[in-house]
PDB file of N, CA and C in Angstrom:
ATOM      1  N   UNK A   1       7.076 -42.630   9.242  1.00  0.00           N
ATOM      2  CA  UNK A   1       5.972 -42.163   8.422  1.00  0.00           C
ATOM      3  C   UNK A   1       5.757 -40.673   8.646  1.00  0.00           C
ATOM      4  N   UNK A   2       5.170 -39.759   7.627  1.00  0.00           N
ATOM      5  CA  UNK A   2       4.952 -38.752   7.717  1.00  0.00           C
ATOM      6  C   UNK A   2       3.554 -38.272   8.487  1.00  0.00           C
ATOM      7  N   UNK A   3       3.670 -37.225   9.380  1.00  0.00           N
ATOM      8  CA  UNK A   3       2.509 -36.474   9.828  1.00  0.00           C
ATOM      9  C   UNK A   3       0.925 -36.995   9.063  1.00  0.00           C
ATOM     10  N   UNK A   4       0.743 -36.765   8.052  1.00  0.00           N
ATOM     11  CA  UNK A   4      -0.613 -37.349   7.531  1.00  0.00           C
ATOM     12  C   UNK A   4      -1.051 -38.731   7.283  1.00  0.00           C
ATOM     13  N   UNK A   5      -0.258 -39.538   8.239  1.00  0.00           N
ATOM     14  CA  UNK A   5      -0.508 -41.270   7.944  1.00  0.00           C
ATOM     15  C   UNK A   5      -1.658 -41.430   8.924  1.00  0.00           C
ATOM     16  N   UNK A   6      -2.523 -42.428   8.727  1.00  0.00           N
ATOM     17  CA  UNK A   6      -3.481 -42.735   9.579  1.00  0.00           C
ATOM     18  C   UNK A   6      -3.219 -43.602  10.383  1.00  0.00           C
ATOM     19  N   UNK A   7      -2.152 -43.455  11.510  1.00  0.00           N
ATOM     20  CA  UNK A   7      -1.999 -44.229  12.194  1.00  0.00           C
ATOM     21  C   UNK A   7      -2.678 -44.243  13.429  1.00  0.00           C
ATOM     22  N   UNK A   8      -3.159 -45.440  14.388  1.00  0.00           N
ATOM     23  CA  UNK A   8      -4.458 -46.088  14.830  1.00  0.00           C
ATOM     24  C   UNK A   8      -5.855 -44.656  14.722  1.00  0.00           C
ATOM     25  N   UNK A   9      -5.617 -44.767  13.980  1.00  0.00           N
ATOM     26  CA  UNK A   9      -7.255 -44.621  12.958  1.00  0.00           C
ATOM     27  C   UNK A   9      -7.744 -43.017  13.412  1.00  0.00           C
ATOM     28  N   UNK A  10      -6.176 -42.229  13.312  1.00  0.00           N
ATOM     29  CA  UNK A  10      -6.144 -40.462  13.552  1.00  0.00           C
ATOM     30  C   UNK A  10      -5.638 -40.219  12.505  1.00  0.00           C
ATOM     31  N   UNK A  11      -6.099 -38.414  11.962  1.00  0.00           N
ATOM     32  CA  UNK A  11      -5.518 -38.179  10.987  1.00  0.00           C
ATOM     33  C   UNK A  11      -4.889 -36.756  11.260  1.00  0.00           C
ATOM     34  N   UNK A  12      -4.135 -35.851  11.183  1.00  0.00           N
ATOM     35  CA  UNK A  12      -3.810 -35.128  11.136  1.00  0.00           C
ATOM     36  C   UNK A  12      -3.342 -34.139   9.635  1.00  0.00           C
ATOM     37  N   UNK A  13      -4.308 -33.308   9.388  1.00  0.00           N
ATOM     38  CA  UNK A  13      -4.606 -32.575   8.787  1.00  0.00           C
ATOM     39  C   UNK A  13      -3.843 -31.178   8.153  1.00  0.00           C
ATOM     40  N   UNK A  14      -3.465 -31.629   6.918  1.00  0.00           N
ATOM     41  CA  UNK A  14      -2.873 -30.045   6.902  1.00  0.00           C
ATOM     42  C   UNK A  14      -3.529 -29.113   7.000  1.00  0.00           C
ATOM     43  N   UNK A  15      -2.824 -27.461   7.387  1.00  0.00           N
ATOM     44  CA  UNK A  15      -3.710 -26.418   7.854  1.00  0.00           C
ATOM     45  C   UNK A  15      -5.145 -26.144   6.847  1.00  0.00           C
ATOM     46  N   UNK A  16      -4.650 -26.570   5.358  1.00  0.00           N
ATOM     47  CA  UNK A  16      -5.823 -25.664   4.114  1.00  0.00           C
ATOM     48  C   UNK A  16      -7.044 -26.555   4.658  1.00  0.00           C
ATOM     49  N   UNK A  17      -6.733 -27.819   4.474  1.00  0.00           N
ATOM     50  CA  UNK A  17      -7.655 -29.020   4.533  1.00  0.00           C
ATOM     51  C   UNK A  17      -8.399 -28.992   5.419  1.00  0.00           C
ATOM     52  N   UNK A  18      -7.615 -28.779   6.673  1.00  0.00           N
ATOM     53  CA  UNK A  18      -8.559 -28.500   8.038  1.00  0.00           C
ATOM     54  C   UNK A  18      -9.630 -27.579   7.574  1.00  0.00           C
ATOM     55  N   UNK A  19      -9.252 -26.428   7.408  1.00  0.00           N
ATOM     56  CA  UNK A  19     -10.026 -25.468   7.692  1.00  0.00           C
ATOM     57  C   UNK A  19     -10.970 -25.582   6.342  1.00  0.00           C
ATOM     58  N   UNK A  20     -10.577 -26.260   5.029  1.00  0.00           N
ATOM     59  CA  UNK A  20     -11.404 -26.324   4.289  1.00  0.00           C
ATOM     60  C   UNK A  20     -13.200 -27.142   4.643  1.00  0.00           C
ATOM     61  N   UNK A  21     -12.570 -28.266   5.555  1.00  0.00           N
ATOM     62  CA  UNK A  21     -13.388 -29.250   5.670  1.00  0.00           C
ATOM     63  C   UNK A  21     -14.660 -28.449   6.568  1.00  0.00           C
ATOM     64  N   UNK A  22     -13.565 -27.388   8.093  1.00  0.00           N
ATOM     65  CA  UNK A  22     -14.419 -26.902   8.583  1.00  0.00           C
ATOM     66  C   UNK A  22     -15.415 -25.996   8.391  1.00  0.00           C
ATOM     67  N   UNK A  23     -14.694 -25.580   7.306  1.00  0.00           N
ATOM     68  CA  UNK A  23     -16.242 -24.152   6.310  1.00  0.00           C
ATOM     69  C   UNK A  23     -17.087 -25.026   5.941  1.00  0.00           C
ATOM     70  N   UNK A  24     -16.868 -26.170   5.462  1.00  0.00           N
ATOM     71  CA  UNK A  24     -18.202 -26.766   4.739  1.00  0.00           C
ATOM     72  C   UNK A  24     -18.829 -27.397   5.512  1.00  0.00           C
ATOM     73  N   UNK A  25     -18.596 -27.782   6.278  1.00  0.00           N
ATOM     74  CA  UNK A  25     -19.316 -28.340   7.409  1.00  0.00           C
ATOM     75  C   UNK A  25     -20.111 -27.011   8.326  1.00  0.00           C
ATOM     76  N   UNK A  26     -19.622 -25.877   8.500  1.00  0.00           N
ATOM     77  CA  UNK A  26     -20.126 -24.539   9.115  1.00  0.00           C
ATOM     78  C   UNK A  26     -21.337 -24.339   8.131  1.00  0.00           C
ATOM     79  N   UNK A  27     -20.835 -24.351   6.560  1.00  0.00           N
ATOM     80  CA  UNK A  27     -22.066 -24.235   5.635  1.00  0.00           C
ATOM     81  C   UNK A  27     -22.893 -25.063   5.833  1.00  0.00           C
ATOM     82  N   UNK A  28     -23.303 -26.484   5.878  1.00  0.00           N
ATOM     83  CA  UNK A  28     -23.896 -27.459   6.053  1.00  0.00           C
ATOM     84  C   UNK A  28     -24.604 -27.337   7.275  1.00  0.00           C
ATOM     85  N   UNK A  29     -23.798 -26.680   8.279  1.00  0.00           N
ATOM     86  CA  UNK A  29     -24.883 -26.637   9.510  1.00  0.00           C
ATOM     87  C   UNK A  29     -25.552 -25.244   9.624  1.00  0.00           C
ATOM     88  N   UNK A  30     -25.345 -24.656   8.535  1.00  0.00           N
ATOM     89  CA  UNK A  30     -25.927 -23.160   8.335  1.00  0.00           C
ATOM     90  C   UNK A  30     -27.669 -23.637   7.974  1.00  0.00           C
ATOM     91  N   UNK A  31     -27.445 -24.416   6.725  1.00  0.00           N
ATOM     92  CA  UNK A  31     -28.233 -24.643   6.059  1.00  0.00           C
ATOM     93  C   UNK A  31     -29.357 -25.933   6.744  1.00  0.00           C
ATOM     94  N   UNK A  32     -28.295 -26.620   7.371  1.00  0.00           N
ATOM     95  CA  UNK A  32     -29.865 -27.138   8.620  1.00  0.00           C
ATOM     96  C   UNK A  32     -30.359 -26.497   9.681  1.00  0.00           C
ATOM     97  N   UNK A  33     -29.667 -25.235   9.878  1.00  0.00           N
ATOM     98  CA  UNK A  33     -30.730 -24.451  10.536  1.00  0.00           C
ATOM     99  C   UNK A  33     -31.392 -23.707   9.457  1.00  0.00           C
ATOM    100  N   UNK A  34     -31.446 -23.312   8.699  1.00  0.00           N
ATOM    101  CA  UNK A  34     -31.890 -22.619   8.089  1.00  0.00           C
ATOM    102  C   UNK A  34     -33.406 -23.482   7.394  1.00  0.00           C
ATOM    103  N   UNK A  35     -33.017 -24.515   7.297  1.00  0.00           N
ATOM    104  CA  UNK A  35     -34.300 -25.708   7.095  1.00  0.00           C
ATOM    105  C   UNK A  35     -35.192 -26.177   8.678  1.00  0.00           C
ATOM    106  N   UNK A  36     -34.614 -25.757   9.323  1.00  0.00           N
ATOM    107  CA  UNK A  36     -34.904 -25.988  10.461  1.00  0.00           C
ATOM    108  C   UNK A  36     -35.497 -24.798  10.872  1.00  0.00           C
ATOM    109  N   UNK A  37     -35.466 -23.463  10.644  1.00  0.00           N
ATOM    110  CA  UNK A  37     -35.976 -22.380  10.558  1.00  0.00           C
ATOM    111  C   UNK A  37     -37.156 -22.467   9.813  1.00  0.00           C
ATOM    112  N   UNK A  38     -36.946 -23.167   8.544  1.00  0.00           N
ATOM    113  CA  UNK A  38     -38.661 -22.862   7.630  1.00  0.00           C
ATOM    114  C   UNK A  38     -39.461 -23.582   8.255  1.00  0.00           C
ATOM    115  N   UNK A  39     -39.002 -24.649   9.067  1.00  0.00           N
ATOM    116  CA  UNK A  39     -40.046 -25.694   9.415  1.00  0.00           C
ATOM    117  C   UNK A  39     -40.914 -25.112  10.524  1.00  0.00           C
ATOM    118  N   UNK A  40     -40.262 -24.441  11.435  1.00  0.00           N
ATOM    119  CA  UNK A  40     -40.877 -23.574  12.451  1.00  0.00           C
ATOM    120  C   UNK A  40     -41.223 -22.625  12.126  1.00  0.00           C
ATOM    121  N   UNK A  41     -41.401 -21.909  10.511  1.00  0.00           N
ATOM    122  CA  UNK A  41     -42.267 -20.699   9.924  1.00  0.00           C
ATOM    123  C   UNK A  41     -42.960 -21.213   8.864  1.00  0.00           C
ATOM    124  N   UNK A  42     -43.713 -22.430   9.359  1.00  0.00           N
ATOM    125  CA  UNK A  42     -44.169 -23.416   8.448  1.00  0.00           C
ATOM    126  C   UNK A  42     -44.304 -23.299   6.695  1.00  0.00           C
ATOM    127  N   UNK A  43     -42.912 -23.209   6.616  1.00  0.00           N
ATOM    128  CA  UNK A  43     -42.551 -22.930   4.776  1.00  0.00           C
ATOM    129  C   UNK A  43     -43.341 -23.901   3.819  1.00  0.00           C
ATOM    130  N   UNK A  44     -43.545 -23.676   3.109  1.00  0.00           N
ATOM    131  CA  UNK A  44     -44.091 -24.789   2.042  1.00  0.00           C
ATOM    132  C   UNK A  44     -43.559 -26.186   1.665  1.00  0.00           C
ATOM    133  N   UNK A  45     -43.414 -27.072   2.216  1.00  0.00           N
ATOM    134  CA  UNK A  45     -43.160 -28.068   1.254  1.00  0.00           C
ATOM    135  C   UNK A  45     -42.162 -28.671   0.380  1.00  0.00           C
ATOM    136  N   UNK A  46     -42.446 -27.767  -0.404  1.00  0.00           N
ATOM    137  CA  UNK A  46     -41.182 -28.255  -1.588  1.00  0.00           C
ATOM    138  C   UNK A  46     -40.341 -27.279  -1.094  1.00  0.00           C
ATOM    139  N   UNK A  47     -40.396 -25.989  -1.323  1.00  0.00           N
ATOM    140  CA  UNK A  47     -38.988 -24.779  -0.676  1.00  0.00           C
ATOM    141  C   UNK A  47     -38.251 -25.806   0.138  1.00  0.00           C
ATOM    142  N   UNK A  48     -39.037 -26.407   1.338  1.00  0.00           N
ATOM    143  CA  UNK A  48     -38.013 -27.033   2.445  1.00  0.00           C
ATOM    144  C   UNK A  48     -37.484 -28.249   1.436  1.00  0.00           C
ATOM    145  N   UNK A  49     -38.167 -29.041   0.864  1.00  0.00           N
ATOM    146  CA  UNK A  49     -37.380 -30.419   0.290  1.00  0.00           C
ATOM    147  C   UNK A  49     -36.236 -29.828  -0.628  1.00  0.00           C
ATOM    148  N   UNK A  50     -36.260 -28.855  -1.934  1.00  0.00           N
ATOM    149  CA  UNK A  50     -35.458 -28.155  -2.197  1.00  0.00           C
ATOM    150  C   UNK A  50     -34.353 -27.558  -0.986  1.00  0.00           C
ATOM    151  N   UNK A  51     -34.576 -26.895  -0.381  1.00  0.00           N
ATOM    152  CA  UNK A  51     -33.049 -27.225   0.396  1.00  0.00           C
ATOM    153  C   UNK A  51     -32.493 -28.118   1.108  1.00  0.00           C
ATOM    154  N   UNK A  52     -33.451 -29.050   1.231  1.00  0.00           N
ATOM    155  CA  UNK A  52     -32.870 -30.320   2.014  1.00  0.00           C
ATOM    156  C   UNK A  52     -31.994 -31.074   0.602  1.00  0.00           C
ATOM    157  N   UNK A  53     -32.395 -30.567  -0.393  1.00  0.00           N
ATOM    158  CA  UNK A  53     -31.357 -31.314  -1.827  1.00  0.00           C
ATOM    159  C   UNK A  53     -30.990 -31.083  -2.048  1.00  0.00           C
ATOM    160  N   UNK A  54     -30.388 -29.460  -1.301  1.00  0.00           N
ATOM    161  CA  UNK A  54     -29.392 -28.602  -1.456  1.00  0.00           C
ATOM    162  C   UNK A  54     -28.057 -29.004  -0.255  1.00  0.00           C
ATOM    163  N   UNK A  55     -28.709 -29.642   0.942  1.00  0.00           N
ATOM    164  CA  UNK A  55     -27.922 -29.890   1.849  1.00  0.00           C
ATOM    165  C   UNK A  55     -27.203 -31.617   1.892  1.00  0.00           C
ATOM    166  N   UNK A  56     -28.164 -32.463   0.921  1.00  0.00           N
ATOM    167  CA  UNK A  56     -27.539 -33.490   0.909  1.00  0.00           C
ATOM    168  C   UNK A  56     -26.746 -33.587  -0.381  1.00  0.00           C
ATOM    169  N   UNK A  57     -26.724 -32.128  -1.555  1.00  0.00           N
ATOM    170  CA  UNK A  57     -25.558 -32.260  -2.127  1.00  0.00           C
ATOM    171  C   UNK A  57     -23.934 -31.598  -1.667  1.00  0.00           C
ATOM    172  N   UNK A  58     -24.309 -30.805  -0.830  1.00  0.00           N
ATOM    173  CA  UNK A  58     -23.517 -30.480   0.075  1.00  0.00           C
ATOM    174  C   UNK A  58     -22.535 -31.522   0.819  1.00  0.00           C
ATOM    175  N   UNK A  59     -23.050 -32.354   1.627  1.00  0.00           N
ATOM    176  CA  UNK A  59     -22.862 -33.268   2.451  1.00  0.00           C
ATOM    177  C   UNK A  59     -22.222 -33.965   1.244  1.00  0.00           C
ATOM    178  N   UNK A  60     -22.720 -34.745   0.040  1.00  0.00           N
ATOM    179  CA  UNK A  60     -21.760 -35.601  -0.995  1.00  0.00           C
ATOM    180  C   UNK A  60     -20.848 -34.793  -1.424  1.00  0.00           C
ATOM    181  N   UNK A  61     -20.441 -33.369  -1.652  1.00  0.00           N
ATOM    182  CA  UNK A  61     -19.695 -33.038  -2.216  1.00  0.00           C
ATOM    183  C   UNK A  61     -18.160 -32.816  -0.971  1.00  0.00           C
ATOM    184  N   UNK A  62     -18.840 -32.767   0.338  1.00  0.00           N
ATOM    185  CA  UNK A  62     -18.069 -33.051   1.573  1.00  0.00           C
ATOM    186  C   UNK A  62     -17.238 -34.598   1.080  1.00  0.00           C
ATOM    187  N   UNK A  63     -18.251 -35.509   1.115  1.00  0.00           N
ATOM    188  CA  UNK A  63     -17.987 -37.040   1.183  1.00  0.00           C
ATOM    189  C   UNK A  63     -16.858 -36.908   0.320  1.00  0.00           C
ATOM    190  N   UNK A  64     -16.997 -36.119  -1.294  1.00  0.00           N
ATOM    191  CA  UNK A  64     -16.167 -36.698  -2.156  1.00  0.00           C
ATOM    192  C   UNK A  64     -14.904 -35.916  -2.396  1.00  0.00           C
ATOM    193  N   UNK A  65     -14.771 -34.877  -0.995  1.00  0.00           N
ATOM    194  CA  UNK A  65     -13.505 -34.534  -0.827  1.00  0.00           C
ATOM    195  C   UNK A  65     -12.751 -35.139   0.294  1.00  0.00           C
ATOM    196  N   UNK A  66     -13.168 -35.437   1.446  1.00  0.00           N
ATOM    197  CA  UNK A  66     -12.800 -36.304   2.264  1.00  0.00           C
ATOM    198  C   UNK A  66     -12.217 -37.142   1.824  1.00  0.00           C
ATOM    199  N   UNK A  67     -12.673 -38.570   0.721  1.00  0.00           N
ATOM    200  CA  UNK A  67     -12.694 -39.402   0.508  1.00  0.00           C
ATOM    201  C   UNK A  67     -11.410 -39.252  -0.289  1.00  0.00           C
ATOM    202  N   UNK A  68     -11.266 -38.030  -1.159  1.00  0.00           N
ATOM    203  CA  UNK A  68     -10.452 -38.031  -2.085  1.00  0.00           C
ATOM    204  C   UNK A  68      -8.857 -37.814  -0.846  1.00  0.00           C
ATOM    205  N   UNK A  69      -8.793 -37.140  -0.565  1.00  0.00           N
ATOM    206  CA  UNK A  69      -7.709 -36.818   0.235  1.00  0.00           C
ATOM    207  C   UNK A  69      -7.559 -37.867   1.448  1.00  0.00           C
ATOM    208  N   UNK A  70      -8.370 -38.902   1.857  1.00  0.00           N
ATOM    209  CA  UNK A  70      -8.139 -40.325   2.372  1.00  0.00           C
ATOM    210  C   UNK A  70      -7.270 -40.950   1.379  1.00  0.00           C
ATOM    211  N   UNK A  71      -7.704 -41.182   0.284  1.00  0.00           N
ATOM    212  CA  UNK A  71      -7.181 -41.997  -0.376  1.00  0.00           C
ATOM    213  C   UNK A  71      -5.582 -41.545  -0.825  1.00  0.00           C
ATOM    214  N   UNK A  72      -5.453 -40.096  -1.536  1.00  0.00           N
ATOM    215  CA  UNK A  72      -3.990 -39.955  -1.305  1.00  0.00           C
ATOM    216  C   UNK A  72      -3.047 -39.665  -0.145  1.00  0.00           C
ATOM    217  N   UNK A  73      -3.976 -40.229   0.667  1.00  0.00           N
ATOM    218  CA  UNK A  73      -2.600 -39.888   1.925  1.00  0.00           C
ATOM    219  C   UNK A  73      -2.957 -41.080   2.786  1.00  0.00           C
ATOM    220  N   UNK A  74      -3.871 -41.608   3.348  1.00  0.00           N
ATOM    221  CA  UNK A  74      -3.794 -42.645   4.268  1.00  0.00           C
ATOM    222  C   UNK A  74      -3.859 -43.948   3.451  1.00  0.00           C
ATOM    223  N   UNK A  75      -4.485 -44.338   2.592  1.00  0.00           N
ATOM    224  CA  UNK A  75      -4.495 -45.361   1.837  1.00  0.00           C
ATOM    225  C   UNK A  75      -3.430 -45.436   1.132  1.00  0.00           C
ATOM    226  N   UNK A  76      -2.748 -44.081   0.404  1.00  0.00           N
ATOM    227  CA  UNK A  76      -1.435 -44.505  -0.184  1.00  0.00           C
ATOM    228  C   UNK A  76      -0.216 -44.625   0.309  1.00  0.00           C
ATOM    229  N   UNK A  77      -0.240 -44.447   1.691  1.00  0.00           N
ATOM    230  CA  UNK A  77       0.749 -44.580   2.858  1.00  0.00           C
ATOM    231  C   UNK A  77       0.938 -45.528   3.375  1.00  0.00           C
ATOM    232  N   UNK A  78      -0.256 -46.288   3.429  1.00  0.00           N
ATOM    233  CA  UNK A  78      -0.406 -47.470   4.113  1.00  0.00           C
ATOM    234  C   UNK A  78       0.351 -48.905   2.983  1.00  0.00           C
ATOM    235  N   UNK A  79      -0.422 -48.504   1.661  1.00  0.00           N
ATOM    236  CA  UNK A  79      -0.073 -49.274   0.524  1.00  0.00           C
ATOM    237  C   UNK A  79       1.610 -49.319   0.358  1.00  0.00           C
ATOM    238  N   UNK A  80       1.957 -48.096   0.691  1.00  0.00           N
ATOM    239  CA  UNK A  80       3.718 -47.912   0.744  1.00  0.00           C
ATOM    240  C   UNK A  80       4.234 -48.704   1.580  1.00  0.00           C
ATOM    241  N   UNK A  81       3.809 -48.770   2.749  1.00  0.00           N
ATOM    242  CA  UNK A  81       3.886 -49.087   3.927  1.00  0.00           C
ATOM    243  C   UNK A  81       3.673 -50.877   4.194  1.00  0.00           C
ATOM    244  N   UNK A  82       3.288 -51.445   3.081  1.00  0.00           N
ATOM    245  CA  UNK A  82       2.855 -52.923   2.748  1.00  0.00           C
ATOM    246  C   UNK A  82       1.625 -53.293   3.555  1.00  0.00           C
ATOM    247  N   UNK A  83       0.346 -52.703   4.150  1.00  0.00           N
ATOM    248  CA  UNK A  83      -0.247 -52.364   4.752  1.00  0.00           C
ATOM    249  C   UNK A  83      -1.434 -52.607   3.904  1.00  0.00           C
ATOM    250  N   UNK A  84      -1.549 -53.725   2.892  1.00  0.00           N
ATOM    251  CA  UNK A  84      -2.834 -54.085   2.135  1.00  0.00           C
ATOM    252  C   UNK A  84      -4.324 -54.007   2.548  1.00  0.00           C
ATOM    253  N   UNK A  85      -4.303 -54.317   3.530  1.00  0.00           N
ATOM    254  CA  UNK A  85      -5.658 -54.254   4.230  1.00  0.00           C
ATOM    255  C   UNK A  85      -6.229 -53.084   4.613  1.00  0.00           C
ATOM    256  N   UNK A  86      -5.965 -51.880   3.835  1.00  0.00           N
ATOM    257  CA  UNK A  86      -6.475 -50.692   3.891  1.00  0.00           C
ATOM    258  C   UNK A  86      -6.894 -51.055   2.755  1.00  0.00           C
ATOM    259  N   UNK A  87      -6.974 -51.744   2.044  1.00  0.00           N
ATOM    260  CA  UNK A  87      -7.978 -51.799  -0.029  1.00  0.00           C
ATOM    261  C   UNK A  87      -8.847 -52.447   0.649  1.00  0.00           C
ATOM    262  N   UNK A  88      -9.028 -53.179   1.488  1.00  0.00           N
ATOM    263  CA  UNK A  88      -9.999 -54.083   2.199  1.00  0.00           C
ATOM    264  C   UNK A  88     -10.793 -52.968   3.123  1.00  0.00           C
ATOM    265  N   UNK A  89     -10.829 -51.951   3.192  1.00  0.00           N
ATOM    266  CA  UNK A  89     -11.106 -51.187   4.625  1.00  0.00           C
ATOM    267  C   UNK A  89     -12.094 -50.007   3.646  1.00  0.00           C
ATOM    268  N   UNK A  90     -11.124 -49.731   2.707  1.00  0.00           N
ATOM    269  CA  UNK A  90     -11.326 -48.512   1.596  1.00  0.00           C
ATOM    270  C   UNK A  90     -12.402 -49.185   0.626  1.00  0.00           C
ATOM    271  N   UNK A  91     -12.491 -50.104   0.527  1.00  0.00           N
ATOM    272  CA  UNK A  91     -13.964 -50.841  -0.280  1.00  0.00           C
ATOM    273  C   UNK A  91     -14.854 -50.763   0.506  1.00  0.00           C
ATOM    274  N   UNK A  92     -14.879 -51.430   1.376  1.00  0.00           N
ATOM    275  CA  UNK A  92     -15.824 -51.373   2.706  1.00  0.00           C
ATOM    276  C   UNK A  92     -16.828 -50.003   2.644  1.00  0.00           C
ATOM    277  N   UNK A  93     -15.719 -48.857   2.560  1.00  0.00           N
ATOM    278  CA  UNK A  93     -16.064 -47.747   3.069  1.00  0.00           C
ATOM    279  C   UNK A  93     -17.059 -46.938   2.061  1.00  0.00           C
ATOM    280  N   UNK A  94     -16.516 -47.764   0.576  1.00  0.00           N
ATOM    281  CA  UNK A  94     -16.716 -47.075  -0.738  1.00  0.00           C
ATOM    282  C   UNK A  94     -18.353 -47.876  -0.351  1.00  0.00           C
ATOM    283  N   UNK A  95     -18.799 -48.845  -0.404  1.00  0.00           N
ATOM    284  CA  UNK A  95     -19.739 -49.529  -0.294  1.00  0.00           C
ATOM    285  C   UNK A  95     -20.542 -48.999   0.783  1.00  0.00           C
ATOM    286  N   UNK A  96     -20.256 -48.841   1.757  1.00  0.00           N
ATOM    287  CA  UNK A  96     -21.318 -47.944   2.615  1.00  0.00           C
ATOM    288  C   UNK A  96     -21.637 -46.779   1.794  1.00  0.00           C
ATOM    289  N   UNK A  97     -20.865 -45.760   1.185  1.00  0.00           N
ATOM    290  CA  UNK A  97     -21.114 -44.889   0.607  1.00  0.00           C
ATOM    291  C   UNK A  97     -22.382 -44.590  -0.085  1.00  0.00           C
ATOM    292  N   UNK A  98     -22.128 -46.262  -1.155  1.00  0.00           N
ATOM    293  CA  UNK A  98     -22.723 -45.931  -2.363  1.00  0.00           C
ATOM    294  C   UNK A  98     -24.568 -46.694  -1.834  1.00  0.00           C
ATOM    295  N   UNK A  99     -24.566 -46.944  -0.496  1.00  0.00           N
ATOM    296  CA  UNK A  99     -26.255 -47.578  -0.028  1.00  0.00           C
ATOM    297  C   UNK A  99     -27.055 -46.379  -0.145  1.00  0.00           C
TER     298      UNK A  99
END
């Protein structure tokens, strides 16, 4: 199998991906301090809920790249691989998602 298979439940990352995942996640934790900042300069209210709906679209737009690049590389590796019980694993996962 190639470098990006999820084998026992590691992934190894190409270089873009890595580092893509890690900016947005750097952004994401920018922005909870930064909400975390108004709260201790007791900001108004909505300003803070407004970026908190700024940070949990953040966080889904994380989810729905993750998710996407799971699916073409560990799920379709596995599926190659006769390894069905990753559609069983990958529903699962889709379903936590969507609570």
């Amino acid at each position: 199998m190639d470098k990006e298979c999820c084998c026992a439940k590691t992934k190894i990352r190409e270089d873009k991906e890595y580092k893509d995942l890690i900016n947005r996640l750097n952004r994401i934790e920018g922005q909870v301090r930064g909400v975390k900042k108004m709260i201790e300069n007791d900001a108004y209210c909505t300003d803070v809920l407004i970026q908190v709906s700024a940070i949990t679209a953040a966080l889904n737009s994380f989810n729905k790249i993750l998710l996407s690049n799971h699916i073409s590389t560990c799920v379709a590796d596995n599926i190659k691989a006769g390894n069905m019980e990753v559609v069983d694993e990958l529903v699962t996962t889709i379903q936590k998602l969507m609570k």
